[in-house]
Protein backbone atom coordinates (compact mmCIF):
# COMPACT_ATOMS: atom_id res chain seq x y z
CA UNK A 1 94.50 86.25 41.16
CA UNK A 2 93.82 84.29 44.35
CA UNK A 3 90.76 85.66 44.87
CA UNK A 4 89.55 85.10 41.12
CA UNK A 5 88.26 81.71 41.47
CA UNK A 6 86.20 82.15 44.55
CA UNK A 7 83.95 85.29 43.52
CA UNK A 8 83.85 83.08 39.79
CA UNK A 9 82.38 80.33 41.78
CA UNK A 10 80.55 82.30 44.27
CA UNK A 11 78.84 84.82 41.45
CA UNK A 12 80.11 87.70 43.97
CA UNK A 13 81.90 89.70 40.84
CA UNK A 14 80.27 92.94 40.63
CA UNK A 15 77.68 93.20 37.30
CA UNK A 16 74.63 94.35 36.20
CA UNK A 17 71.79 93.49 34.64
CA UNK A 18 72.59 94.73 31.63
CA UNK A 19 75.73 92.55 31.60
CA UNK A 20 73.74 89.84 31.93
CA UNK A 21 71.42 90.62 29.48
CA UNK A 22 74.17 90.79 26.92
CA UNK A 23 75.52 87.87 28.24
CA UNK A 24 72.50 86.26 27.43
CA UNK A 25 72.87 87.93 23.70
CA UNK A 26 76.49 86.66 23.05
CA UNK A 27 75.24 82.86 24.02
CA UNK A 28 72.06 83.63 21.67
CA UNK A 29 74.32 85.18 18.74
CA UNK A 30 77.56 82.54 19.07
CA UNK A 31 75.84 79.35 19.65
CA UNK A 32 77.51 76.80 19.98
CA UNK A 33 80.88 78.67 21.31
CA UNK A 34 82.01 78.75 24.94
CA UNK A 35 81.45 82.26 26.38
CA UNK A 36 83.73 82.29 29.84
CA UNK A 37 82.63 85.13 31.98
CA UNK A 38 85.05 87.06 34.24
CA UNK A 39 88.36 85.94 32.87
CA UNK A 40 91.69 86.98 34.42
CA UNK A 41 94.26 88.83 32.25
CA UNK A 42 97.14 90.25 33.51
CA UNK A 43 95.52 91.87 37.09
CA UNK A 44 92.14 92.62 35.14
CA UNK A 45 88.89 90.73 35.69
CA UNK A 46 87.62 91.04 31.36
CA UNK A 47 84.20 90.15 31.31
CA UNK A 48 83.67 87.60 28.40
CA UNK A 49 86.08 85.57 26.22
CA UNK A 50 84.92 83.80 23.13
CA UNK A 51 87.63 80.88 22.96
CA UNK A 52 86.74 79.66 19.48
CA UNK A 53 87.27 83.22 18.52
CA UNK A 54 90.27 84.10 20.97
CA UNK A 55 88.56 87.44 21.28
CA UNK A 56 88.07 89.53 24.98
CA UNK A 57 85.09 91.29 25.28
CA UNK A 58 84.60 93.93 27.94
CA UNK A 59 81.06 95.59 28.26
CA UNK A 60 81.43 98.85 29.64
CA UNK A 61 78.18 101.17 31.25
CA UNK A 62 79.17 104.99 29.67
CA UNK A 63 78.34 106.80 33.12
CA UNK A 64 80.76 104.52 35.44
CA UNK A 65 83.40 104.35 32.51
CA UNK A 66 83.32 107.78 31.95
CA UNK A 67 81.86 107.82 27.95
CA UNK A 68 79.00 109.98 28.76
CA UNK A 69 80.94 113.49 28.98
CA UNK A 70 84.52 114.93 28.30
CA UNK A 71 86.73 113.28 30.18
CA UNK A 72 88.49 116.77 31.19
CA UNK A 73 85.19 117.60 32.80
CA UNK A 74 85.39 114.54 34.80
CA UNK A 75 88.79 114.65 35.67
CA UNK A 76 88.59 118.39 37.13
CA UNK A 77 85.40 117.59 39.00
CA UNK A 78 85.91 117.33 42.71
CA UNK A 79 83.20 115.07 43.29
CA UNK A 80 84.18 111.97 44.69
CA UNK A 81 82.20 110.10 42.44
CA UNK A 82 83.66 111.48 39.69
CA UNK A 83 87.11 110.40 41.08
CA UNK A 84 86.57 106.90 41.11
CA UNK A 85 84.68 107.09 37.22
CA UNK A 86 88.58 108.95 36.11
CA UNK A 87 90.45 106.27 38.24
CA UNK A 88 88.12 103.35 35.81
CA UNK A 89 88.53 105.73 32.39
CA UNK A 90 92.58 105.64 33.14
CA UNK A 91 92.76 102.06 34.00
CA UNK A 92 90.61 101.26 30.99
CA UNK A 93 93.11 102.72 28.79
CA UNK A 94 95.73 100.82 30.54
CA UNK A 95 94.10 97.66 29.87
CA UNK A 96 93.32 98.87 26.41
CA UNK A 97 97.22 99.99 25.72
CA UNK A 98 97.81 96.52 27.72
CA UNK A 99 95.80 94.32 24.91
CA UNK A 100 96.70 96.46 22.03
CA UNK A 101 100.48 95.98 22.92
CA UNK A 102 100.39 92.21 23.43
CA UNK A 103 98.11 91.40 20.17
CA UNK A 104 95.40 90.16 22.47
CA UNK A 105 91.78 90.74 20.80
CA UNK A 106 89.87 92.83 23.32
CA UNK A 107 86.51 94.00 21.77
CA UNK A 108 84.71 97.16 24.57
CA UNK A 109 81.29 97.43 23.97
CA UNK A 110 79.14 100.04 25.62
CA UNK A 111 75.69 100.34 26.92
CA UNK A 112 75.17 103.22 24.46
CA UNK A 113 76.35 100.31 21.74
CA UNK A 114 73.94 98.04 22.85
CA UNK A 115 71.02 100.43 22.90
CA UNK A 116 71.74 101.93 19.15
CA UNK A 117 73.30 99.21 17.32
CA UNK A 118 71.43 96.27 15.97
CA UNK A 119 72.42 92.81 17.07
CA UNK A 120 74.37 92.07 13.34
CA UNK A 121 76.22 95.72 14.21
CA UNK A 122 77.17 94.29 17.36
CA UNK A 123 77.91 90.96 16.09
CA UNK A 124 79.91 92.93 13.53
CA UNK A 125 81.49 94.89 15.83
CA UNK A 126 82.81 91.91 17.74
CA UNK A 127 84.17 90.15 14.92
CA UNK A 128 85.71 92.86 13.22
CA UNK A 129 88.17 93.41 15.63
CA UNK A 130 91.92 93.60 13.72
């Protein structure tokens, strides 16, 4: 990824605040471990890696990702919108299938995660990965 290093270094990858926010939670919760942001796998962009742990962890907003309705409802919609939130679902399963398939720890956690699990459920969640 050519272009990988430069939006790294310019802070031009695309997140939220709520990214950075749990950001902020994963440097509070593993102190003392490196937390890389925005690390290249394969042609995906993964949004942390905990390299003490060797675990991938993507954080994933339900409406963009498509976790807040069916899926079927989303991908018969002919919103455009909607398009491009099937188009992320189906290349999150690829990356999924992709990680699963190559024994590479990828933990997704979701804003709905974030907002009704406590921090040692998260924690938990992270590090229970098999």
């Amino acid at each position: 990824m050519i272009g990988h290093e430069t939006k790294k270094r310019n802070g031009t990858y695309g997140k939220s605040k709520e990214e950075d926010a749990f950001y902020n939670f994963l440097l509070n919760k593993f102190d003392g471990y490196s937390i890389l942001r925005q690390e290249p796998v394969k042609n995906w962009s993964i949004d942390f890696y905990i390299s003490e742990l060797d675990i991938y962890v993507q954080y994933n907003g339900s409406y963009f990702h498509g976790l807040d309705r069916p899926i079927e409802q989303i991908k018969q919609s002919c919103k455009q919108r909607d398009e491009n939130i099937y188009k992320t679902y189906i290349r999150d399963v690829e990356r999924f299938n992709y990680f699963e398939e190559n024994n590479i720890k990828l933990v997704v956690v979701s804003d709905i995660d974030v907002k009704n699990l406590t921090s040692s459920e998260l924690v938990s969640k992270i590090l229970d990965i098999k």
